[in-house]
N, C-alpha and C. Protein backbone atom coordinates (compact mmCIF):
# COMPACT_ATOMS: atom_id res chain seq x y z
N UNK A 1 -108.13 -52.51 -41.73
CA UNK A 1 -106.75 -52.24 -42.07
C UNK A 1 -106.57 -50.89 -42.79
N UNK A 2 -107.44 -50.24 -43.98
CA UNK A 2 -107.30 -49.37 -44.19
C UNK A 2 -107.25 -48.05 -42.91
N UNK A 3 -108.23 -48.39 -42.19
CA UNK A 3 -107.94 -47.10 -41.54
C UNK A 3 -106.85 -47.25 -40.58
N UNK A 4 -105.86 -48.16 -40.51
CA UNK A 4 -104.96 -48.11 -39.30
C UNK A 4 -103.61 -47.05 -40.31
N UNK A 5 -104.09 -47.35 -41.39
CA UNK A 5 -102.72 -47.08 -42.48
C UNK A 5 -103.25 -45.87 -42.50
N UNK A 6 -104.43 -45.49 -42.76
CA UNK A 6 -104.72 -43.66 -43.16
C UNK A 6 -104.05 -43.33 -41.22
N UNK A 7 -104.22 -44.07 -40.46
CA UNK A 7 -104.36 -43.47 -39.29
C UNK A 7 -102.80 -43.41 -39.44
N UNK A 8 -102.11 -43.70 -39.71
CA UNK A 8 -100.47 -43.64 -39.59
C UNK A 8 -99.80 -42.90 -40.44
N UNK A 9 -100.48 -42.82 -41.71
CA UNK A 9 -100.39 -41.76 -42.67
C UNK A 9 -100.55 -40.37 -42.72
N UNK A 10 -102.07 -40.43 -41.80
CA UNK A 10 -102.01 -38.68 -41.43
C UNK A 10 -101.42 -37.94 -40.32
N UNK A 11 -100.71 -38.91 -39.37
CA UNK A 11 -100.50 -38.73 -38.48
C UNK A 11 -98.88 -38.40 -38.99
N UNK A 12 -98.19 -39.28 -39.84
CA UNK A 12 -96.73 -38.45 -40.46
C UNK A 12 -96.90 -37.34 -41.34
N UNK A 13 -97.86 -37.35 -42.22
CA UNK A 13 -98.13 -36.26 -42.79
C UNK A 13 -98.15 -34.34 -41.86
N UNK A 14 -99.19 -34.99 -40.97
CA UNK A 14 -99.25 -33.45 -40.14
C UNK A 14 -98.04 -33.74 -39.01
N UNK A 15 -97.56 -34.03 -39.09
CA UNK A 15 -95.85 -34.17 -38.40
C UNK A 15 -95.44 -33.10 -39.38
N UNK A 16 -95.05 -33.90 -40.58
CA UNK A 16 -94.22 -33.21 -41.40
C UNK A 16 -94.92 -31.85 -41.51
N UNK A 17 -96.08 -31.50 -41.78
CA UNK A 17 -96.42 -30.34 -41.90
C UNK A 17 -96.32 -29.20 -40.66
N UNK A 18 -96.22 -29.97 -39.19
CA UNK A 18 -95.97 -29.15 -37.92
C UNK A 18 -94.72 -28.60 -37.93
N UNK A 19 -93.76 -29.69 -38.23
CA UNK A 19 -92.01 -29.18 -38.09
C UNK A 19 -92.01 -28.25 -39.44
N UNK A 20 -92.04 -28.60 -40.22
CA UNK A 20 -91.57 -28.00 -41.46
C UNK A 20 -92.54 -26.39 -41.16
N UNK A 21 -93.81 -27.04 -41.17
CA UNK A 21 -94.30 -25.46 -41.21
C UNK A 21 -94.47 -24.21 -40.01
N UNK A 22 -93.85 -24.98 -39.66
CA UNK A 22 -93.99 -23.97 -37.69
C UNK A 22 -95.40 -23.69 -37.50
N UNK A 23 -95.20 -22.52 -37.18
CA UNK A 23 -96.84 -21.69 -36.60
C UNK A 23 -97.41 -21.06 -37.59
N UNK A 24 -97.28 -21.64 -38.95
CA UNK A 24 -97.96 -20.84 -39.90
C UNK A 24 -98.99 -21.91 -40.75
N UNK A 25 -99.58 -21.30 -42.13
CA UNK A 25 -100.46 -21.89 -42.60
C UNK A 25 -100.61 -23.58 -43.06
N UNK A 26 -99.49 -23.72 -42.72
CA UNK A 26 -99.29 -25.32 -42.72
C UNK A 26 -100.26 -26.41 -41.62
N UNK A 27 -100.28 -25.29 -40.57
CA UNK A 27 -100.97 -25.97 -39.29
C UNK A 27 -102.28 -26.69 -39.86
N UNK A 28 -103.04 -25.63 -40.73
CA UNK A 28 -103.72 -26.02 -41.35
C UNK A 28 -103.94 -27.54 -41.79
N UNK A 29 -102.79 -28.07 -42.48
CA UNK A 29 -102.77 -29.55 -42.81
C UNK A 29 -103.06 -30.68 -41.33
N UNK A 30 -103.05 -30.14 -40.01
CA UNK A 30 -102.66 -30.90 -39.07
C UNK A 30 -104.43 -30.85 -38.67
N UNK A 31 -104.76 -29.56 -38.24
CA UNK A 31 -106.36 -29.70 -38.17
C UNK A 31 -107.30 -30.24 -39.20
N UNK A 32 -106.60 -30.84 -40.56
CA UNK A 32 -107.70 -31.26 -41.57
C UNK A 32 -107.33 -32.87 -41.22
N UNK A 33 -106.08 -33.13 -40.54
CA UNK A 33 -105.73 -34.92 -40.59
C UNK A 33 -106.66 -35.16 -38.90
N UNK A 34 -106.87 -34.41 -37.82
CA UNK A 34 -107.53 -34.44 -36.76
C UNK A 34 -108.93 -34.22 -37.27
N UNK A 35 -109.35 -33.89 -38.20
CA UNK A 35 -110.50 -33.53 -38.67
C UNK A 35 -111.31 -35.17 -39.89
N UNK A 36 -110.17 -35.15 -40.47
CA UNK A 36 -110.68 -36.42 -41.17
C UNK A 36 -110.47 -37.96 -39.82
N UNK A 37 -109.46 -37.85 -38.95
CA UNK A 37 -109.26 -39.07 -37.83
C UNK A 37 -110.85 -39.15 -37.30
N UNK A 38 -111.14 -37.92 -36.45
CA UNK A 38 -112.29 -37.56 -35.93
C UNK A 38 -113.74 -38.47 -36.45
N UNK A 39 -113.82 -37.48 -38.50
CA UNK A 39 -114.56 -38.44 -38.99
C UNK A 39 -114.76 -39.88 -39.59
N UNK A 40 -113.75 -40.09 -39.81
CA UNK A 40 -113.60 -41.38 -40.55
C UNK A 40 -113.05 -42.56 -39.87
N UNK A 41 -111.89 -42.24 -38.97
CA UNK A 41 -110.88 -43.43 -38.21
C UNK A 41 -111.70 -43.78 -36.85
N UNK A 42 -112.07 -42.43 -36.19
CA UNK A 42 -112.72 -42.78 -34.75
C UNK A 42 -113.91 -41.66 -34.79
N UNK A 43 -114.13 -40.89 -34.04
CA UNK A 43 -115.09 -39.93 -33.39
C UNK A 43 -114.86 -39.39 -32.39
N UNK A 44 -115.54 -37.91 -31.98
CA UNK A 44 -115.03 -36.87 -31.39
C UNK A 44 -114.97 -37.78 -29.77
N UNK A 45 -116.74 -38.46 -30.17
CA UNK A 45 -117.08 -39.12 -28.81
C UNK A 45 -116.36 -40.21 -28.23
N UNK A 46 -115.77 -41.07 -29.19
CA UNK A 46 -114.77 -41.92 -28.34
C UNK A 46 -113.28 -41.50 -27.89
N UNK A 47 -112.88 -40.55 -29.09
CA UNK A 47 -111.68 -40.17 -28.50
C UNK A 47 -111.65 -38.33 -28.47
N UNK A 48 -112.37 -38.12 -28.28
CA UNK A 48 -112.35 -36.25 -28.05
C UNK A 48 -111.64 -36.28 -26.51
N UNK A 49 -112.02 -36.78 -25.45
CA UNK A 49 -111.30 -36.55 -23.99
C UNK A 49 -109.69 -36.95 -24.09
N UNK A 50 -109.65 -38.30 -24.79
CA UNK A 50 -108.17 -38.05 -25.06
C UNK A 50 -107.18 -37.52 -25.24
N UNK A 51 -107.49 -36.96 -26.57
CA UNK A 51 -106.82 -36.06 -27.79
C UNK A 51 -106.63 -34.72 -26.81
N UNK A 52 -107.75 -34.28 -26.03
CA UNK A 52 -107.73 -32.95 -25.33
C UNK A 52 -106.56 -33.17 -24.07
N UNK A 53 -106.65 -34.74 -23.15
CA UNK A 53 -105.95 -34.44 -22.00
C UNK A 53 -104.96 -34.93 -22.44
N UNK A 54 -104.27 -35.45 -23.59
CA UNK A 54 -103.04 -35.83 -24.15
C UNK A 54 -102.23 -34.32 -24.80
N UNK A 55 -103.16 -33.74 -25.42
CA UNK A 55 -102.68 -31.97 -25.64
C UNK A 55 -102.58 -31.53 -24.60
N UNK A 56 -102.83 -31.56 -22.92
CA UNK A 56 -102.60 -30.49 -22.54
C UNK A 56 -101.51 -31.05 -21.67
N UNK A 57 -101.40 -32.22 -21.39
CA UNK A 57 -100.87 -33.19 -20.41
C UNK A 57 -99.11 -32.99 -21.33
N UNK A 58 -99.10 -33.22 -22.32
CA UNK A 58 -97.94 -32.98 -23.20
C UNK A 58 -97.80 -31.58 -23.40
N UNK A 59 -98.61 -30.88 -23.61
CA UNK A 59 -97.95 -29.57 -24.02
C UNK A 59 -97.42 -28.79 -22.58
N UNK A 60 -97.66 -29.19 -21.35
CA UNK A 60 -97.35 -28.99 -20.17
C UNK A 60 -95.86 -29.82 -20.21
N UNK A 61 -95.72 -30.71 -20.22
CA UNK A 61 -94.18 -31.54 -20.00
C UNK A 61 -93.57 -31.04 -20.95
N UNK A 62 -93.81 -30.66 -22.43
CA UNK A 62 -93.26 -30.46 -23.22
C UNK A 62 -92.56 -28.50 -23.12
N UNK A 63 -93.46 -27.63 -22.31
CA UNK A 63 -93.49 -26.50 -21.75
C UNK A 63 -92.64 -26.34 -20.30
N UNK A 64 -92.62 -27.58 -19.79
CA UNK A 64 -91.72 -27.70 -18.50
C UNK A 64 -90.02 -27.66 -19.24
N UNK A 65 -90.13 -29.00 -20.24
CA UNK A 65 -88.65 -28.86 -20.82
C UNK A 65 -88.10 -27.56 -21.29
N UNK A 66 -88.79 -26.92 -21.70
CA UNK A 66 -88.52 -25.64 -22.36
C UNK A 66 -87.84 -24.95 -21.19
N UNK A 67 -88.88 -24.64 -20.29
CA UNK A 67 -88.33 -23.63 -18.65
C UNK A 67 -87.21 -24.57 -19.03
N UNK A 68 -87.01 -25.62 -18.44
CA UNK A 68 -85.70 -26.16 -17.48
C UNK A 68 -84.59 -26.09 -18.51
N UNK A 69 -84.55 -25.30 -19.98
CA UNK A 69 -83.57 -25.51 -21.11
C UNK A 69 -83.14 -26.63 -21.97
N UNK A 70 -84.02 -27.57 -22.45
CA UNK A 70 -83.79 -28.41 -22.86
C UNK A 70 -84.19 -28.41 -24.09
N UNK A 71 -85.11 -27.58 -24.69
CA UNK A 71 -85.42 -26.84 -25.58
C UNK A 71 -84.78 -25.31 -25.96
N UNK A 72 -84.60 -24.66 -26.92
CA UNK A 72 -84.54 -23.08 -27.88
C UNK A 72 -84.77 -22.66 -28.88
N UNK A 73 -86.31 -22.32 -28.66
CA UNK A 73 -86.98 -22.33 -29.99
C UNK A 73 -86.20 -20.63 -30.81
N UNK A 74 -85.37 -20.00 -29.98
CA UNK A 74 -84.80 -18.91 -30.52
C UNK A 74 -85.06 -17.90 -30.35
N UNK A 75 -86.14 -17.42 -29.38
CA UNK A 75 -86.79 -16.64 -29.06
C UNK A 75 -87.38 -16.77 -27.35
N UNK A 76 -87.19 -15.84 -26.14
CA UNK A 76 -87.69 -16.03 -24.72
C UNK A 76 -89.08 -16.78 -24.94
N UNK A 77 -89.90 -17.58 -24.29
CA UNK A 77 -90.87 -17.96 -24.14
C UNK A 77 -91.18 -19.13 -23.19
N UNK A 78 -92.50 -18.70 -21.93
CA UNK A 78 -92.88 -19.61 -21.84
C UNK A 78 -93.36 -21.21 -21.48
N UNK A 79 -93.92 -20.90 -23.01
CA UNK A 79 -95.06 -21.81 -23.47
C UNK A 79 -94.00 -22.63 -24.72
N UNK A 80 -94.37 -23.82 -25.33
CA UNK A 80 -94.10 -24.55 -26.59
C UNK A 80 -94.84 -23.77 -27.67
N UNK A 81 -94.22 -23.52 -28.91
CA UNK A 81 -95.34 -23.07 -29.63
C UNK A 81 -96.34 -24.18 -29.96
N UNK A 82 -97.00 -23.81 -31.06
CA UNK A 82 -98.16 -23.98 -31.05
C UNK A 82 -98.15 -25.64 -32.30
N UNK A 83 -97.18 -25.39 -32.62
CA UNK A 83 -96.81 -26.35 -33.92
C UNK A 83 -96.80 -27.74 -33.16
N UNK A 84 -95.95 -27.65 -31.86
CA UNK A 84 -95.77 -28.52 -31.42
C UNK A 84 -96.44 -28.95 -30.21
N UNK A 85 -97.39 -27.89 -30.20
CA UNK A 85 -98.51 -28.83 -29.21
C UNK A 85 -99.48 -29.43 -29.76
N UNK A 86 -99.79 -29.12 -31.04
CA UNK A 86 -100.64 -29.94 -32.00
C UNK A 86 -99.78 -31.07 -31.99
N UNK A 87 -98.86 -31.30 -31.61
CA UNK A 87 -98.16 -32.46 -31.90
C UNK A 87 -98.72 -33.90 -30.94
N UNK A 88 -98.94 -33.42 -30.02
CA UNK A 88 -99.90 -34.18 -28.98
C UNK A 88 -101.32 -34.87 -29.52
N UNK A 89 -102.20 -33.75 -29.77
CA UNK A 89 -103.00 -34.73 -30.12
C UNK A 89 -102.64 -35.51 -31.33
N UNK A 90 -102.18 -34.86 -32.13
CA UNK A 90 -102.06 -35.97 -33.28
C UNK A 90 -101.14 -37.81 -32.95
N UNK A 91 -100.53 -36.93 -31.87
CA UNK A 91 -99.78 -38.56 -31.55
C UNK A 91 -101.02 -39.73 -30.28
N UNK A 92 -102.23 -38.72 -30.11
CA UNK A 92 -102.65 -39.23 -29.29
C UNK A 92 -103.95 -39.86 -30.13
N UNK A 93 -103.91 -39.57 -31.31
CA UNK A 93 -105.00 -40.33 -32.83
C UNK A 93 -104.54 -41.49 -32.77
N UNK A 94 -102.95 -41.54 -32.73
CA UNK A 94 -102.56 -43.41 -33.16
C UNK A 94 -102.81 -43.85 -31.45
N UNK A 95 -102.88 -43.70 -30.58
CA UNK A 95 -102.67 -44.72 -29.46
C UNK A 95 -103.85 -45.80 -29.46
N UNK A 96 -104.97 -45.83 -30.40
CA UNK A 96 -106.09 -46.77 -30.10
C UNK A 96 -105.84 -47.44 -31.48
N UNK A 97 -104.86 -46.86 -32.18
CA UNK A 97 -105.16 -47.64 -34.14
C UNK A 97 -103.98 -48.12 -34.18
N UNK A 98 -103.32 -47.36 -34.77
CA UNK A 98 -101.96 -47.62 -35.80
C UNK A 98 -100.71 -47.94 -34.39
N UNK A 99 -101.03 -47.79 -33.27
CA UNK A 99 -99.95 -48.05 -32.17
C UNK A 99 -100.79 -48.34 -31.20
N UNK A 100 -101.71 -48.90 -31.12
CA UNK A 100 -102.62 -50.30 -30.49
C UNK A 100 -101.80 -50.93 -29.51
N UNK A 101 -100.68 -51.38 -30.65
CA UNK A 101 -99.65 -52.82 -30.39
C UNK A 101 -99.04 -53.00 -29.36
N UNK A 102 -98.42 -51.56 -29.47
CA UNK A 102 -97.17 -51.04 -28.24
C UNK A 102 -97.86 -51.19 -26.62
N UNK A 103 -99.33 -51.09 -26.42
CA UNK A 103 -99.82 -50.83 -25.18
C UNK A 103 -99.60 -52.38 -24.58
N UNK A 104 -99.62 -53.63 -25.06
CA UNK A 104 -99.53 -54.89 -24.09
C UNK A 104 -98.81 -55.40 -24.67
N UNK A 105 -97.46 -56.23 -24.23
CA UNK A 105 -96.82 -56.06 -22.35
C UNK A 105 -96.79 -54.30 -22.51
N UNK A 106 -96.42 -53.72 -21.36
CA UNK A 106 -96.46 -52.67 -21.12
C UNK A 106 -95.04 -51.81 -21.88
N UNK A 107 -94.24 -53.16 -21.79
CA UNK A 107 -93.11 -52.53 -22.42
C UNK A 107 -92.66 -52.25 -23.25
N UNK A 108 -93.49 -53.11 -24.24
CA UNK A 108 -93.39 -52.53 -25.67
C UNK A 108 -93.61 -50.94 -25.85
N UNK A 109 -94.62 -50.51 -25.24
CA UNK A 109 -94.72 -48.68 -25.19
C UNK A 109 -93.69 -47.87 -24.68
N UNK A 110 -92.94 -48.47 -23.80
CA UNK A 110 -91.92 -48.12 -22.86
C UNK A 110 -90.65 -48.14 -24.06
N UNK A 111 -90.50 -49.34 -25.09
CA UNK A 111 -89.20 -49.35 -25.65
C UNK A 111 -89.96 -48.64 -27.12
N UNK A 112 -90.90 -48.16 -27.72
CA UNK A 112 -91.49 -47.66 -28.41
C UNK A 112 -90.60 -45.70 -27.89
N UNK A 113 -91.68 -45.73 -26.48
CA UNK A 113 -90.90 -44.53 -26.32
C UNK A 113 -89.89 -43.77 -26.19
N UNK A 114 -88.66 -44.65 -25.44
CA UNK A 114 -87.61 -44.57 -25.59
C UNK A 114 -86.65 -44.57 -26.59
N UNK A 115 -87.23 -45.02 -27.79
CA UNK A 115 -86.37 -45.21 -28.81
C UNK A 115 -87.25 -44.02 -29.72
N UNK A 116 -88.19 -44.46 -30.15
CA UNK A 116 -89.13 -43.42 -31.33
C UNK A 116 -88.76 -41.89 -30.96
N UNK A 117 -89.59 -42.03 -29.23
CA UNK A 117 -89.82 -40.24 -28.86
C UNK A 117 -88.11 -39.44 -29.28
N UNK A 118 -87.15 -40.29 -28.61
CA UNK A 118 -85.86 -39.14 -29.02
C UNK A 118 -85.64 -38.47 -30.41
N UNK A 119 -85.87 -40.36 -31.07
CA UNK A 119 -85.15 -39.83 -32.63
C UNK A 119 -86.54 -38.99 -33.22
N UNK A 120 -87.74 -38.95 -32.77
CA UNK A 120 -88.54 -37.55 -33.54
C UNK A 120 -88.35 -36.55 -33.31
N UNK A 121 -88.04 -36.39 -31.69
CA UNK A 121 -87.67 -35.36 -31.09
C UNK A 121 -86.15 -34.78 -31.96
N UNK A 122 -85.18 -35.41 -32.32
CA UNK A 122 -84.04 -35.11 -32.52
C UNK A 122 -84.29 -34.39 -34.49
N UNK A 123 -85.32 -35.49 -35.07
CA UNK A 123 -85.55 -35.01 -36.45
C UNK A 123 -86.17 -33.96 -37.03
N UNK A 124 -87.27 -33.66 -35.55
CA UNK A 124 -87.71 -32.65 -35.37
C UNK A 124 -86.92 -30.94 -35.55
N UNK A 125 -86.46 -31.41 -34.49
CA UNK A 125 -85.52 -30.08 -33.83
C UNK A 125 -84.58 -29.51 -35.24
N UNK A 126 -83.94 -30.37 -35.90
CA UNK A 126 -83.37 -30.41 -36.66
C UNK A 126 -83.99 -29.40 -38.39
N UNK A 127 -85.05 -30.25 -38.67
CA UNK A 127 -86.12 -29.62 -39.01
C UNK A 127 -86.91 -28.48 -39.28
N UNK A 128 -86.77 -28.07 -37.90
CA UNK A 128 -87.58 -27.19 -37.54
C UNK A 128 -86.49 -25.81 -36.92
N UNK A 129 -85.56 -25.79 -36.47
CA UNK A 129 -84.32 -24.86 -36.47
C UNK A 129 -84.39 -24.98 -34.62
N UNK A 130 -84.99 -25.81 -33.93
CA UNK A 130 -84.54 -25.73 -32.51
C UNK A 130 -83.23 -26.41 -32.23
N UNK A 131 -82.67 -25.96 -31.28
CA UNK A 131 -81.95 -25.77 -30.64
C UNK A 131 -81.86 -26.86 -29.13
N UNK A 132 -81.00 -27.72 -29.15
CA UNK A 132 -80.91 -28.54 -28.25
C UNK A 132 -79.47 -28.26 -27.00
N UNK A 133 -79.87 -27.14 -26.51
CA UNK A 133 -78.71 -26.26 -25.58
C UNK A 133 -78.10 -27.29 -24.51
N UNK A 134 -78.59 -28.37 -23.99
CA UNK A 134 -77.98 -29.47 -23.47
C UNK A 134 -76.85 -30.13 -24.00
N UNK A 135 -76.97 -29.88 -25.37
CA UNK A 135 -76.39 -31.21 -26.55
C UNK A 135 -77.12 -31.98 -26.52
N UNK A 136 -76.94 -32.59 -27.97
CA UNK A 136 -77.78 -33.88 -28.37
C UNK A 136 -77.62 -35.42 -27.79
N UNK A 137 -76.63 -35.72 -27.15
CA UNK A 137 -76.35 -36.54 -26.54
C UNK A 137 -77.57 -36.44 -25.16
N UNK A 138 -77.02 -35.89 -24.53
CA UNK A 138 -77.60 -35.52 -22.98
C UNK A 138 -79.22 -35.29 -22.82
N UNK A 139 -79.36 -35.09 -24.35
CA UNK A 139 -80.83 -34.54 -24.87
C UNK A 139 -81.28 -35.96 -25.02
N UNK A 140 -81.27 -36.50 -26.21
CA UNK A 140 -81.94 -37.55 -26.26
C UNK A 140 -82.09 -39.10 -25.22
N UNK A 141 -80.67 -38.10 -24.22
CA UNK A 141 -80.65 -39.58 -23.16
C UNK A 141 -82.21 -39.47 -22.27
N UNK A 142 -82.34 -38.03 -22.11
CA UNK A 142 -83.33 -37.32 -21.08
C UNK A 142 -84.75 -37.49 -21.92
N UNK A 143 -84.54 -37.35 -23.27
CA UNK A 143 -85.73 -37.57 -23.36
C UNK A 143 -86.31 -39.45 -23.35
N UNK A 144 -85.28 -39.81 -23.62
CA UNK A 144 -85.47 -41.15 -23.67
C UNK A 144 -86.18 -41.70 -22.25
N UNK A 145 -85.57 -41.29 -21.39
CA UNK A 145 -85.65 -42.01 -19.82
C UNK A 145 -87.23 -41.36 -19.90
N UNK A 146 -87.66 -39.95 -19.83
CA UNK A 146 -89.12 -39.46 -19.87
C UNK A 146 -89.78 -40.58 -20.75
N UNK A 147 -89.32 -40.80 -21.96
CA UNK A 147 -90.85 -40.78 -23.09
C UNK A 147 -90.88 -42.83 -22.39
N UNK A 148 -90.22 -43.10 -21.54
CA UNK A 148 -90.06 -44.72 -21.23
C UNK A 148 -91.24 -44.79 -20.32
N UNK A 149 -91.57 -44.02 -20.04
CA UNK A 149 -92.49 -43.73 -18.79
C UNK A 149 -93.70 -42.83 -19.24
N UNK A 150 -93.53 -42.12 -20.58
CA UNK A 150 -94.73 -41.63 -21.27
C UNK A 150 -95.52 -42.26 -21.89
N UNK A 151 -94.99 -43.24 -22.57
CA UNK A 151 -95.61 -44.10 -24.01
C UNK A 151 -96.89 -45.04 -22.70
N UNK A 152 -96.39 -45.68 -21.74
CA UNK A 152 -97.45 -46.92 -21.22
C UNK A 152 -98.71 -45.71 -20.67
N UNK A 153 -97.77 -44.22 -20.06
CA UNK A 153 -99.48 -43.43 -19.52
C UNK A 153 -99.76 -42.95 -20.35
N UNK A 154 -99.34 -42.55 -21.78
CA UNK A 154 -100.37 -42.51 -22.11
C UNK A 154 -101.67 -43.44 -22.86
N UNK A 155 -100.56 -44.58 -22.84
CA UNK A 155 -101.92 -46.14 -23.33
C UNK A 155 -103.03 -46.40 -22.32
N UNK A 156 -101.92 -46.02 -20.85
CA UNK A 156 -103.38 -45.75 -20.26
C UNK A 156 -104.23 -45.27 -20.08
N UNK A 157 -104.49 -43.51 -20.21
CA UNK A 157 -105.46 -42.98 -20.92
C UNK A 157 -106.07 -43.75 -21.75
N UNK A 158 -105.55 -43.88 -22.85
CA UNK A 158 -106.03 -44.56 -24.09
C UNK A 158 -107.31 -45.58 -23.24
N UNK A 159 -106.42 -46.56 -22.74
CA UNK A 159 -107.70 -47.57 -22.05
C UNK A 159 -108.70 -47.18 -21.34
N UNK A 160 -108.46 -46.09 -20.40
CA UNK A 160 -109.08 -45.43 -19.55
C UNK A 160 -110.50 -44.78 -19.92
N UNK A 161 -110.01 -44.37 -21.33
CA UNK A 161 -111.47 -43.41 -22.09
C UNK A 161 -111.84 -44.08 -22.96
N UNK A 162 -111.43 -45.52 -23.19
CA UNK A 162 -111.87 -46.37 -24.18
C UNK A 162 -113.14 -47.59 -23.24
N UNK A 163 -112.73 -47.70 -22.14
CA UNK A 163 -113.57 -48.24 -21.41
C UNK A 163 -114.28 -47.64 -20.89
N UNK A 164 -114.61 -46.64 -20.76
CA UNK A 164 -115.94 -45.15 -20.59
C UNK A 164 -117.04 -45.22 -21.39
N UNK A 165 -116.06 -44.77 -22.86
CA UNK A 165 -116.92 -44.92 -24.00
C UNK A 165 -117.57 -46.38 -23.92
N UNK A 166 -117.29 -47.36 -23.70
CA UNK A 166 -117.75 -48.68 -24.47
C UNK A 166 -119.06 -48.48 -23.32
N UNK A 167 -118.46 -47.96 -22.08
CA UNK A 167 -119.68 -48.59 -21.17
C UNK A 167 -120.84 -47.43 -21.00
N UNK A 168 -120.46 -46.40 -21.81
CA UNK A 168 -121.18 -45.20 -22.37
C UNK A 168 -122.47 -45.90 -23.35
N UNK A 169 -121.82 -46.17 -24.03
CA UNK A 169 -122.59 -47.13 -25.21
C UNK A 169 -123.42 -48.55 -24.87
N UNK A 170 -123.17 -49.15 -23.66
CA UNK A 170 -123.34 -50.52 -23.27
C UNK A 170 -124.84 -49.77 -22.38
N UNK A 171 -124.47 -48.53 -21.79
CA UNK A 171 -125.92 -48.43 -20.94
C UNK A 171 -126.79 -47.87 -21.84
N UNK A 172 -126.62 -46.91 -23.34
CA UNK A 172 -127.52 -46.38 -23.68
C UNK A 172 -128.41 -47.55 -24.43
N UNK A 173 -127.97 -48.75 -24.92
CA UNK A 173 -128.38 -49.94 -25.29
C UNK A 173 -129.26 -50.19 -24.64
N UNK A 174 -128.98 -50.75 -23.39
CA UNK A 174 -129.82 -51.29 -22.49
C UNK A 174 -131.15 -50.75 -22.23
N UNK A 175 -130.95 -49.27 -22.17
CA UNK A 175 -131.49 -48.40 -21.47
C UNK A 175 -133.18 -48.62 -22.32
């Protein structure tokens, strides 16, 4: 139990430190909560493939919204910055701990995403000085319908590299 709570703890913590601190020395706080998850909550080896194809897999959708205007970070670009692609892995630390729960029935992740992803997305933006050029209405409907359909793939990852690892570990036993 302790580590589901540090796992949920550092995971709002380097939130708050991503929005609030943009692309500056704050980031810092986000690589020391991926750094203590790593050592203490899990390991690079059970969840390092994750954390990586959940960063790039998100910072790509999250980089698509941007093109298509659904994002304005205030400046031409792109790419998402950088604040908020750390935002990925860190959301991809809780999918085996602290948000376990949400993965069975499937829909719990589905109404997890739909509801959670907007209003971070919306507290975020807010936060952080982006710009929601759609409106906020139209915004959070869109992100809602996406993150309904994000939250279960990415639990499946989650399962996907969690049953690797185990059977990673099950042959070196044997062996």
């Amino acid at each position: 139990m302790p580590k589901l709570i540090a796992n949920a703890l550092l995971f709002q913590l380097a939130w708050l430190a991503c929005v609030l601190g943009g692309d500056g020395p704050w980031l810092l706080v986000a690589g020391l909560a991926l750094a203590v998850h790593l050592l203490w909550v899990s390991s690079w080896a059970a969840q390092g493939k994750l954390l990586l194809s959940v960063f790039l897999v998100g910072s790509a959708l999250d980089s698509f919204l941007l093109n298509l205007g659904v994002f304005d970070f205030g400046e031409p670009r792109q790419l998402i910055p950088l604040w908020l692609a750390l935002l990925w892995p860190l959301l991809a630390t809780t999918l085996n701990h602290c948000l376990a729960w949400t993965a069975k029935p499937w829909w719990r992740a589905s109404l997890l995403g739909a509801i959670g992803a907007p209003l971070s997305y919306y507290a975020g933006a807010q936060l952080a000085g982006v710009n929601l050029p759609l409106g906020s209405g139209p915004t959070l409907a869109l992100l809602a319908v996406i993150w309904a359909a994000v939250m279960p793939v990415l639990h499946g990852f989650a399962r996907l590299y969690q049953a690797q690892y185990e059977q990673r570990l099950r042959s070196r036993q044997s062996a």
